[in-house]
Protein backbone atom coordinates (compact mmCIF):
# COMPACT_ATOMS: atom_id res chain seq x y z
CA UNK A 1 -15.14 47.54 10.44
CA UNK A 2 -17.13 44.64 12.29
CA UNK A 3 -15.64 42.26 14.47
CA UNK A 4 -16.37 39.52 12.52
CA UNK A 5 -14.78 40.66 9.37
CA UNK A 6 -11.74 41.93 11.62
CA UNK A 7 -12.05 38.28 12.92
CA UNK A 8 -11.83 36.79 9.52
CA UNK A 9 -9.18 39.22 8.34
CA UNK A 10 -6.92 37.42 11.71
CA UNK A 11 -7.56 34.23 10.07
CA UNK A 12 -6.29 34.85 6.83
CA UNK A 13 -2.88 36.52 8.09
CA UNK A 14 -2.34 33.95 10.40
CA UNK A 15 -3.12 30.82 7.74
CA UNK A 16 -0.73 32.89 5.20
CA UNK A 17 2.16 32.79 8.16
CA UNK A 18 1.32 29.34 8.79
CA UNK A 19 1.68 28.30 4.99
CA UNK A 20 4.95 30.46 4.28
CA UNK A 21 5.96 28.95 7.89
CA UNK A 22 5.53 25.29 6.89
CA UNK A 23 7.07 26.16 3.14
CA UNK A 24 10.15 27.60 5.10
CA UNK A 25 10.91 24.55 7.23
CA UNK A 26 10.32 22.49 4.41
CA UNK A 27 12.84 24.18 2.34
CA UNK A 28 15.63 24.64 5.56
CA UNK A 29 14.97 20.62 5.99
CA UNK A 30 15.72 20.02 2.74
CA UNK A 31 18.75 22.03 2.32
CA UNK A 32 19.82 20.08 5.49
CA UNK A 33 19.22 17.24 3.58
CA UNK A 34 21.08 17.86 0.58
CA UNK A 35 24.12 19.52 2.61
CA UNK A 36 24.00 15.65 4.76
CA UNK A 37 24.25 14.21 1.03
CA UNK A 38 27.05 15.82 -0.38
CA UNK A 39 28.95 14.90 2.13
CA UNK A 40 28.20 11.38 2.06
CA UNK A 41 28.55 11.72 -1.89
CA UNK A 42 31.66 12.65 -1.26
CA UNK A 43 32.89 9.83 0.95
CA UNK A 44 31.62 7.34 -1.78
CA UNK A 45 28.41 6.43 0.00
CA UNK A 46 26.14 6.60 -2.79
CA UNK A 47 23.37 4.83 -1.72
CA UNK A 48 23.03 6.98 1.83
CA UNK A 49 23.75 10.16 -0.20
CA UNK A 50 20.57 9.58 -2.79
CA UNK A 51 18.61 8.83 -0.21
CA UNK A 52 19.35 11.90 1.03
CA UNK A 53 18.49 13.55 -1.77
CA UNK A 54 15.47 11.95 -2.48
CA UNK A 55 14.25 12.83 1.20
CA UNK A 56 15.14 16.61 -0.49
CA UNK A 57 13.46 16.21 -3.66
CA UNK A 58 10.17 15.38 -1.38
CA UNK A 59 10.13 18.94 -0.26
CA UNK A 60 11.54 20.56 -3.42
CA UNK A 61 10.54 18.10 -6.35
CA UNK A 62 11.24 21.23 -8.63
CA UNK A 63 14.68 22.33 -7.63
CA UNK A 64 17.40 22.10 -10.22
CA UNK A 65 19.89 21.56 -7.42
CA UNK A 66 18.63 18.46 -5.97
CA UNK A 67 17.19 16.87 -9.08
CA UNK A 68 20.85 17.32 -10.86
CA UNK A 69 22.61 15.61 -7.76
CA UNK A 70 19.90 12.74 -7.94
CA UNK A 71 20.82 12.14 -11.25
CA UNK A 72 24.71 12.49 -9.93
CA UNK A 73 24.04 9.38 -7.78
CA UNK A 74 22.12 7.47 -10.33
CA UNK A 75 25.21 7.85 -12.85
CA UNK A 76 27.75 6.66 -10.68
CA UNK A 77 24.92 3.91 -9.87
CA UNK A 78 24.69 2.94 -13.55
CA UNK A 79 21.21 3.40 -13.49
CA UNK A 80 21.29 5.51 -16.79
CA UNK A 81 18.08 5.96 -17.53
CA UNK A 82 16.58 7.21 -14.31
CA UNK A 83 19.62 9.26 -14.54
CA UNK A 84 18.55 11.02 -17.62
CA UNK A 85 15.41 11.63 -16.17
CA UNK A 86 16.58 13.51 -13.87
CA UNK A 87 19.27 15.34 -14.94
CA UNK A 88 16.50 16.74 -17.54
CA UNK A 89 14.85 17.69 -14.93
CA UNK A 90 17.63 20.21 -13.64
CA UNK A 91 17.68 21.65 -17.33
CA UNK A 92 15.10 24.03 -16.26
CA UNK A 93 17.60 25.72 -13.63
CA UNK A 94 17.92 29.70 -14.40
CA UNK A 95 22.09 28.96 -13.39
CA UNK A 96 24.00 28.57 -17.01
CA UNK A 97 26.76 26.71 -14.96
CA UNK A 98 24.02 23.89 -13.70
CA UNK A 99 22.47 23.92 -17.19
CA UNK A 100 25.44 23.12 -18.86
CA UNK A 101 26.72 20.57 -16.50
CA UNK A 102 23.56 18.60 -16.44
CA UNK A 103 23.56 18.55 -20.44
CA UNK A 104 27.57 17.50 -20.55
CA UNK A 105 26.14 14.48 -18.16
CA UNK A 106 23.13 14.03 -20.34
CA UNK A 107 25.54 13.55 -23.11
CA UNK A 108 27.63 10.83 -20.98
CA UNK A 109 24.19 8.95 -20.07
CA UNK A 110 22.90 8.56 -23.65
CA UNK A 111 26.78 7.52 -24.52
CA UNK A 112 26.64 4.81 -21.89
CA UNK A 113 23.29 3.43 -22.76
CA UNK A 114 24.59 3.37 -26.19
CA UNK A 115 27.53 1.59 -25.54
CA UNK A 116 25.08 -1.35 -23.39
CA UNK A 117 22.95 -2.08 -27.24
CA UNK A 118 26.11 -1.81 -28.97
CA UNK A 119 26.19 -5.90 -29.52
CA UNK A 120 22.55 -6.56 -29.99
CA UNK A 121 21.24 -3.04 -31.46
CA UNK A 122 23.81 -1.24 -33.30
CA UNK A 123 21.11 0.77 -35.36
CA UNK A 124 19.56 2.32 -31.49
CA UNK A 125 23.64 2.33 -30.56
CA UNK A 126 24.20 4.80 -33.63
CA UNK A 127 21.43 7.32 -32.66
CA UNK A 128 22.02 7.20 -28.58
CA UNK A 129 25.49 8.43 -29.41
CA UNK A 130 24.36 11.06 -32.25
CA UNK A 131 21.68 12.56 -29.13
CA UNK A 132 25.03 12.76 -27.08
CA UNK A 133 26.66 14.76 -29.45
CA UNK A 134 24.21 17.17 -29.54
CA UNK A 135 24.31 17.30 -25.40
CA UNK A 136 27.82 17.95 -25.71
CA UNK A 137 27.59 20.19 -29.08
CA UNK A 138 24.74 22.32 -26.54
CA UNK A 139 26.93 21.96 -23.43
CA UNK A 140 30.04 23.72 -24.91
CA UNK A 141 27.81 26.65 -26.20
CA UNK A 142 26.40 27.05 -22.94
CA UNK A 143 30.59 26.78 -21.39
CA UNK A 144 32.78 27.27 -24.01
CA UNK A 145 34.94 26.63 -20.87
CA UNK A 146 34.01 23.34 -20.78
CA UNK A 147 37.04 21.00 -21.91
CA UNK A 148 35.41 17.80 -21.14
CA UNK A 149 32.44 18.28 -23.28
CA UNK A 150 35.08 19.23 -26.04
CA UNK A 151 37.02 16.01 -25.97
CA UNK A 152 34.00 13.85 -25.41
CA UNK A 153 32.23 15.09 -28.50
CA UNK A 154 35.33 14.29 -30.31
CA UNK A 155 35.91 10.88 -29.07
CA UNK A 156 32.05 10.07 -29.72
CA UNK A 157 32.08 11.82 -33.21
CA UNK A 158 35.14 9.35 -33.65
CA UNK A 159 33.96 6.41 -32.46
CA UNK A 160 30.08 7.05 -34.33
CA UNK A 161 31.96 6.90 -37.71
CA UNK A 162 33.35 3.76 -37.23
CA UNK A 163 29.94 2.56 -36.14
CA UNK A 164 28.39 3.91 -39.41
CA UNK A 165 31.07 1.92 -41.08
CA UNK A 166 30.07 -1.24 -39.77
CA UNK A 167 26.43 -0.78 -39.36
CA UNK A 168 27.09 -0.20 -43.25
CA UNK A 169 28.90 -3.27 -43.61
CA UNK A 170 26.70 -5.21 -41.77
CA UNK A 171 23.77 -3.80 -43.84
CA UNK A 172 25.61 -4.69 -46.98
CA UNK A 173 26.36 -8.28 -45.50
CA UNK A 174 22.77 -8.63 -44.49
CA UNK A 175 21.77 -7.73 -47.97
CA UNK A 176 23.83 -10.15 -49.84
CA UNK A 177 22.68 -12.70 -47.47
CA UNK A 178 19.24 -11.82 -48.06
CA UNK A 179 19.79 -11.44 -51.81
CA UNK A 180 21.50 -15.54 -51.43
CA UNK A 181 18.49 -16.56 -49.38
CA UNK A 182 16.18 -15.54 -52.06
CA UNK A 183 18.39 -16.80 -54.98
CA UNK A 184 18.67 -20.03 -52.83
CA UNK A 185 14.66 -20.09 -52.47
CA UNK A 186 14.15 -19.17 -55.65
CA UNK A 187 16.26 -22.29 -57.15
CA UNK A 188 14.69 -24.66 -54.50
CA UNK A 189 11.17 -23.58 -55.80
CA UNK A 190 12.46 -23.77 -59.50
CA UNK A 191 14.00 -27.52 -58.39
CA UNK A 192 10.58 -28.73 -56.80
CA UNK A 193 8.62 -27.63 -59.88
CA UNK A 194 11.21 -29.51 -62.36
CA UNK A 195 10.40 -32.24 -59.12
CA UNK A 196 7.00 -32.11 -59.64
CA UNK A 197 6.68 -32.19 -62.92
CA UNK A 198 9.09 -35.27 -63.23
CA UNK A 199 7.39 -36.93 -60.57
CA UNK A 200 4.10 -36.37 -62.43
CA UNK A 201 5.39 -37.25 -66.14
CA UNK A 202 6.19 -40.76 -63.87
CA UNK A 203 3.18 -41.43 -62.51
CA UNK A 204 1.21 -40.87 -65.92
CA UNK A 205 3.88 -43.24 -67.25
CA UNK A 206 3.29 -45.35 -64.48
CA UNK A 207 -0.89 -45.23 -64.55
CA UNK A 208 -0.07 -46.03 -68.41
CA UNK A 209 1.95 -48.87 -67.94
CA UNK A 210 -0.45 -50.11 -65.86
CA UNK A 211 -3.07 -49.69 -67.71
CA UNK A 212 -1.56 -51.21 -70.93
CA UNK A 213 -0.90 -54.04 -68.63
CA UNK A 214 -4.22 -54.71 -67.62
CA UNK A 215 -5.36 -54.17 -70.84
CA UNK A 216 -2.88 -56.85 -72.07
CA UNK A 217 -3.66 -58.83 -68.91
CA UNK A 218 -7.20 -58.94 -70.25
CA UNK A 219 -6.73 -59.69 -73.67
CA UNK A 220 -4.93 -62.72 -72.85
CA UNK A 221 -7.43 -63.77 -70.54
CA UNK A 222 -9.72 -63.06 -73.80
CA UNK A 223 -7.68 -65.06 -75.86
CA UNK A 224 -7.00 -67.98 -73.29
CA UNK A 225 -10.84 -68.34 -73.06
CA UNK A 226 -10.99 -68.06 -76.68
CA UNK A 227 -9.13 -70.46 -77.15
CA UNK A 228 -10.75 -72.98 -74.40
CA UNK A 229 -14.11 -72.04 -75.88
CA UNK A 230 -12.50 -73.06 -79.14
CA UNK A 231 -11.12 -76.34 -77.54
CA UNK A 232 -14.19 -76.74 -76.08
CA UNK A 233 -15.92 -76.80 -79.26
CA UNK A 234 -13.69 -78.74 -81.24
CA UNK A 235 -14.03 -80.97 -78.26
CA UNK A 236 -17.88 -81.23 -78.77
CA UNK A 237 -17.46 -81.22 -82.59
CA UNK A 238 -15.33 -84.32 -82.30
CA UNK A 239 -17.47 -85.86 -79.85
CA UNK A 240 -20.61 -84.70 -81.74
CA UNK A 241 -18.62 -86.32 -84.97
CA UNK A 242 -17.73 -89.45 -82.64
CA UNK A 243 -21.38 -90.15 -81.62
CA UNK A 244 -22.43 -89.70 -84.93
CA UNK A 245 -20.06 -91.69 -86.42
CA UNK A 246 -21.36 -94.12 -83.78
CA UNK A 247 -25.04 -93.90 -84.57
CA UNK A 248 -23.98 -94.35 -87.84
CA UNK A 249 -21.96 -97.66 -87.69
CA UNK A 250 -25.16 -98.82 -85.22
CA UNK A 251 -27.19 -97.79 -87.98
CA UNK A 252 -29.66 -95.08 -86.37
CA UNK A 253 -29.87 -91.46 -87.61
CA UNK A 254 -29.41 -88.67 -84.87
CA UNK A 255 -33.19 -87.46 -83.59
CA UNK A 256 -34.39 -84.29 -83.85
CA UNK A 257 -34.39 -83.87 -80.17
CA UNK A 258 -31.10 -85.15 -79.71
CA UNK A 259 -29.72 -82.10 -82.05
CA UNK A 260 -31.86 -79.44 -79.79
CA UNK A 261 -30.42 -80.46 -76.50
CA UNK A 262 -26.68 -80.52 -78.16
CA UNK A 263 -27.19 -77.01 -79.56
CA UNK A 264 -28.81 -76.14 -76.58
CA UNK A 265 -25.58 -77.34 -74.24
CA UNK A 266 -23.27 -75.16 -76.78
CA UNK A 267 -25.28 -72.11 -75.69
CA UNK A 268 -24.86 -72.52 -71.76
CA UNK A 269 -21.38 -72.73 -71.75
CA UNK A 270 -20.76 -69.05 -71.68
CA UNK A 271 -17.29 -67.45 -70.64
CA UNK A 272 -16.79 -64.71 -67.77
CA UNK A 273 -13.70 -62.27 -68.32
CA UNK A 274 -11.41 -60.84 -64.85
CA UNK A 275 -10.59 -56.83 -64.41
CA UNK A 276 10.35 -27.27 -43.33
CA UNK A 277 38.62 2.61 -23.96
CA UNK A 278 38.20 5.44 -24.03
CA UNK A 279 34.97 5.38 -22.17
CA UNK A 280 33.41 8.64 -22.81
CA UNK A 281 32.32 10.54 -19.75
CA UNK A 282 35.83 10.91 -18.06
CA UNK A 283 33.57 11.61 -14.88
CA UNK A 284 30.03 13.08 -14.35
CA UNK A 285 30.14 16.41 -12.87
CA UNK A 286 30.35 16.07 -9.16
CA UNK A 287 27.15 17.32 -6.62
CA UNK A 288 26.24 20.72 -7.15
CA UNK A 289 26.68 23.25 -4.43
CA UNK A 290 24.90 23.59 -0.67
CA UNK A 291 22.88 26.81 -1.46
C-alpha cells in the first residue's frame, strides 16, 4: 500500500469519527435540552419549557419525542394548529404508547379548533369534530387501555349529533328564507310589471289626452279665425254694399278698377293657424419521557 493512499485512508476514518463525534454531542445536547424542559413543563413554565424543546428539535427535527412535547406546549398554549402540526409529526414514532398518545391529543386539537368556528362556521365545526373522532376511534385501537380517548369519543359523538341537528335546522331555516326571498322577489317583479304597465296605459292616456286637446285647441283656433274671416267678410260685404249704396245715391256706377283692387284686398287677408362543558380533552397527555 502507498503512503498516500494509507494517507487518504487516515482521512476518511478520522472525518467518519469527527461526523459520528459531532452527531453524538448533538444528540447528548439535545437530550439535555429536553430533560431541562420537562422539568420546566412541569413547574408550569411553558414558554421556557418550548423553548427548550425547540433548541432540541434543532438537533433532532425528526425525533418523535421532542416533536410530541412541542406540540404538548403548544396545546396548553392554545396554539392548536401548530399543535397539530406537530403532534403529527411524532406519529411516525416506532413506540405504540407515543403513537397513541399523540393521536388521543390530535383528537383534542381538532375538537378545540372546532369548538373556536362553532358560532361563525358550524358546517367546518361539524367535520373538525368528525376528524377527532376518528383520532380517538384510532387512539383506542392503538390502547385499548386508553379511558380518556373512550369518554372523549363519546362526549364528541354526543355533542356532533346535536350539531347535525341544528346545522339541519339551520339549513331548513335558511331554505325557507331563501324560498320567502324568492317568493318576495318574485311578487315585487310581478308588482313592477303590473307598475309598468299601468304607468304606461297612463301615459298613452295621457299623450292622448293631450293630443285630443291640441287637436281641439286647434280646431277652435280654426273656427275662431273662421269665423273672423267670416266677420271680416261680412264686414267688407256690408261696407262693399255701403259704398255702393253710396255711389249709387251719388249717382256713379262702381269702376272696373275699383272692383279689382277690392277683390284684390279680399285675397291678402290670409289667416295663420298656432300648434336598491364538558370540554373535551380532559388534559393533553403530559411530556413524554427523558430517554
Amino acid at each position: 500500500m502507498s503512503t498516500g493512499s494509507f494517507r487518504k485512508i487516515i482521512f476518511l476514518s478520522l472525518s467518519i469519527f469527527t461526523v459520528i463525534q459531532s452527531t453524538c454531542f448533538a444528540a447528548v445536547s439535545a437530550k439535555k435540552s429536553v430533560r431541562e424542559a420537562n422539568k420546566l413543563y412541569q413547574r408550569g413554565k411553558i414558554d421556557e419549557a418550548s423553548q427548550r424543546y425547540n433548541d432540541a428539535s434543532v438537533s433532532l427535527p425528526d425525533s418523535d419525542i421532542v416533536n410530541f412535547n412541542i406540540g404538548a406546549t403548544l396545546y396548553k398554549k392554545e396554539d392548536y394548529q401548530k399543535a397539530t402540526d406537530a403532534f403529527t409529526k411524532a406519529l411516525t414514532s416506532d413506540n405504540k404508547k407515543i403513537e397513541a398518545d399523540a393521536l388521543y391529543n390530535l383528537g383534542n386539537c381538532k375538537y378545540k379548533l372546532g369548538k373556536l368556528k362553532e358560532n361563525t362556521d358550524l358546517s367546518a365545526t361539524v367535520g373538525l369534530l368528525r376528524e377527532s373522532l376518528d383520532y380517538y376511534k384510532r387512539a383506542v385501537e392503538l390502547d385499548q387501555k386508553n379511558t380518556d380517548a373512550r369518554f372523549n369519543h363519546e362526549f364528541v359523538e354526543r355533542e356532533l349529533k346535536v350539531l347535525l341537528d341544528k346545522l339541519k335546522s339551520q339549513g331548513s331555516s335558511e331554505d325557507k328564507q331563501k324560498n320567502q326571498q324568492e317568493k318576495q322577489q318574485e311578487q315585487q317583479k310581478q308588482a313592477n310589471g303590473t307598475t309598468g304597465k299601468e304607468q304606461a296605459k297612463d301615459e298613452k292616456e295621457k299623450e292622448q289626452s293631450t293630443q285630443a286637446q291640441e287637436q281641439e285647441k286647434q280646431q277652435q283656433e280654426k273656427e275662431k279665425e273662421g269665423q273672423a274671416a267670416s266677420q271680416q267678410e261680412e264686414k267688407k260685404e256690408a261696407q262693399a254694399t255701403k259704398e255702393g249704396a253710396q255711389q249709387e245715391e251719388q249717382g256713379r256706377e262702381l269702376s272696373e278698377e275699383g272692383a279689382h283692387a277690392i277683390l284684390e284686398r279680399y285675397g291678402q287677408e290670409e289667416t295663420t293657424p298656432n300648434y336598491e362543558d364538558r370540554r373535551t380533552g380532559a388534559y393533553d397527555r403530559e411530556v413524554s419521557k427523558d430517554w
